[in-house]
Protein backbone atom coordinates (compact mmCIF):
# COMPACT_ATOMS: atom_id res chain seq x y z
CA UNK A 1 3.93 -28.55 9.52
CA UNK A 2 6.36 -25.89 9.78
CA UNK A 3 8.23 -27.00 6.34
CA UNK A 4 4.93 -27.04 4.50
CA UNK A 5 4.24 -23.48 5.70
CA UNK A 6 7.49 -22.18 4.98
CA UNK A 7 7.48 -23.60 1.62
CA UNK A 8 3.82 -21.56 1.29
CA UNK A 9 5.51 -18.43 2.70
CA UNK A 10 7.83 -18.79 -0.24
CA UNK A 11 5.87 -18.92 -2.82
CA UNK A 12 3.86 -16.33 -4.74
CA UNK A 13 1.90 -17.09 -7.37
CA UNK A 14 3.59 -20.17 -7.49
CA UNK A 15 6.68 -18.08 -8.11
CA UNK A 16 9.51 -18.34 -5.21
CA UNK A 17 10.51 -15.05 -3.51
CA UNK A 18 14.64 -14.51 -3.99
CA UNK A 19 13.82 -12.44 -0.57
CA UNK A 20 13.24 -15.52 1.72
CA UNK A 21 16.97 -16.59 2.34
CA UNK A 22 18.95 -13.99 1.12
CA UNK A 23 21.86 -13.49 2.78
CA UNK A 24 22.39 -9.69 1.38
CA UNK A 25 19.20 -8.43 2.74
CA UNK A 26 18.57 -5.11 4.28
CA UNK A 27 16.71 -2.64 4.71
CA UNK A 28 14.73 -0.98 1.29
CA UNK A 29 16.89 -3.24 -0.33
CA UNK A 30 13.87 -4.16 -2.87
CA UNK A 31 15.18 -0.31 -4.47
CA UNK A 32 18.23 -1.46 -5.34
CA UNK A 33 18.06 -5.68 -5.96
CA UNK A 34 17.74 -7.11 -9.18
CA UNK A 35 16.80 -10.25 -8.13
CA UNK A 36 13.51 -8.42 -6.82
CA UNK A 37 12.75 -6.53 -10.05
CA UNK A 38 12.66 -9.64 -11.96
CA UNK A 39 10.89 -11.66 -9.50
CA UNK A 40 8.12 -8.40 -9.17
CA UNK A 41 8.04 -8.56 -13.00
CA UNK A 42 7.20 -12.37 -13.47
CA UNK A 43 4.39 -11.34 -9.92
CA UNK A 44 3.09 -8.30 -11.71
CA UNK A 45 2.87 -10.43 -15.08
CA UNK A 46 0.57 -13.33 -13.67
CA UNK A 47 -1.31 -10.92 -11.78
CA UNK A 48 -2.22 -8.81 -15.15
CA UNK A 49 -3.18 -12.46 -16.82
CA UNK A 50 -5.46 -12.94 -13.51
CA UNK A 51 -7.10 -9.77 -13.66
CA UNK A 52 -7.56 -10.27 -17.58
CA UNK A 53 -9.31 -13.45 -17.04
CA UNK A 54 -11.69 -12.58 -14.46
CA UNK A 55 -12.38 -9.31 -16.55
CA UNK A 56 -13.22 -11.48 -19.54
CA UNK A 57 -15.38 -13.84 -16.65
CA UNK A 58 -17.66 -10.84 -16.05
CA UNK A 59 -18.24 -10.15 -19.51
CA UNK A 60 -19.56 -13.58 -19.84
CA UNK A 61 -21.50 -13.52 -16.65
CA UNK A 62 -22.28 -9.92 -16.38
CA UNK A 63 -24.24 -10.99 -13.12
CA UNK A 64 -20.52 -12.15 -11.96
CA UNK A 65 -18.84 -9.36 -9.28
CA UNK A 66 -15.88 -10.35 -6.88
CA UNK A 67 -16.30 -10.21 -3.70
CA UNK A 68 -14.25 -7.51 -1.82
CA UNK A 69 -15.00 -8.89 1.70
CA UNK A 70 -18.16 -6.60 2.64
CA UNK A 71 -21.59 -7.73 0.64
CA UNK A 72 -23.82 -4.49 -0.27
CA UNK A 73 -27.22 -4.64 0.65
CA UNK A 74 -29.03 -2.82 -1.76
């Protein structure tokens, strides 16, 4: 169990996190590693493509609204 969640922890977007192991980490390090900047790129990049789709989604099914946790009851 505890190598299937560690492999989950790792992962982002099905992209793996250069953080998890890394033997130069400290701390704010994420200013200064360009490991992190590439892996936030390729993180940011999927997200956009996410947010694009569902976007697209709702002009489809205008109906369509994601759910932010709390359900308005108006």
């Amino acid at each position: 169990m505890n190598e299937i969640w560690a492999k989950r922890m790792k992962l982002t977007f099905g992209i793996e996190s250069p953080c998890m192991e890394c033997q130069e980490r400290k701390p704010a390090c994420h200013d200064s590693c360009e490991r992190y900047r590439e892996y936030k790129a390729k993180v940011d990049e999927v997200k956009g493509r996410k947010r694009e789709a569902d976007r697209k989604e709702q002009l489809v099914h205008p109906g369509l609204k994601r759910s932010k946790g709390k359900w308005s009851r108006k």
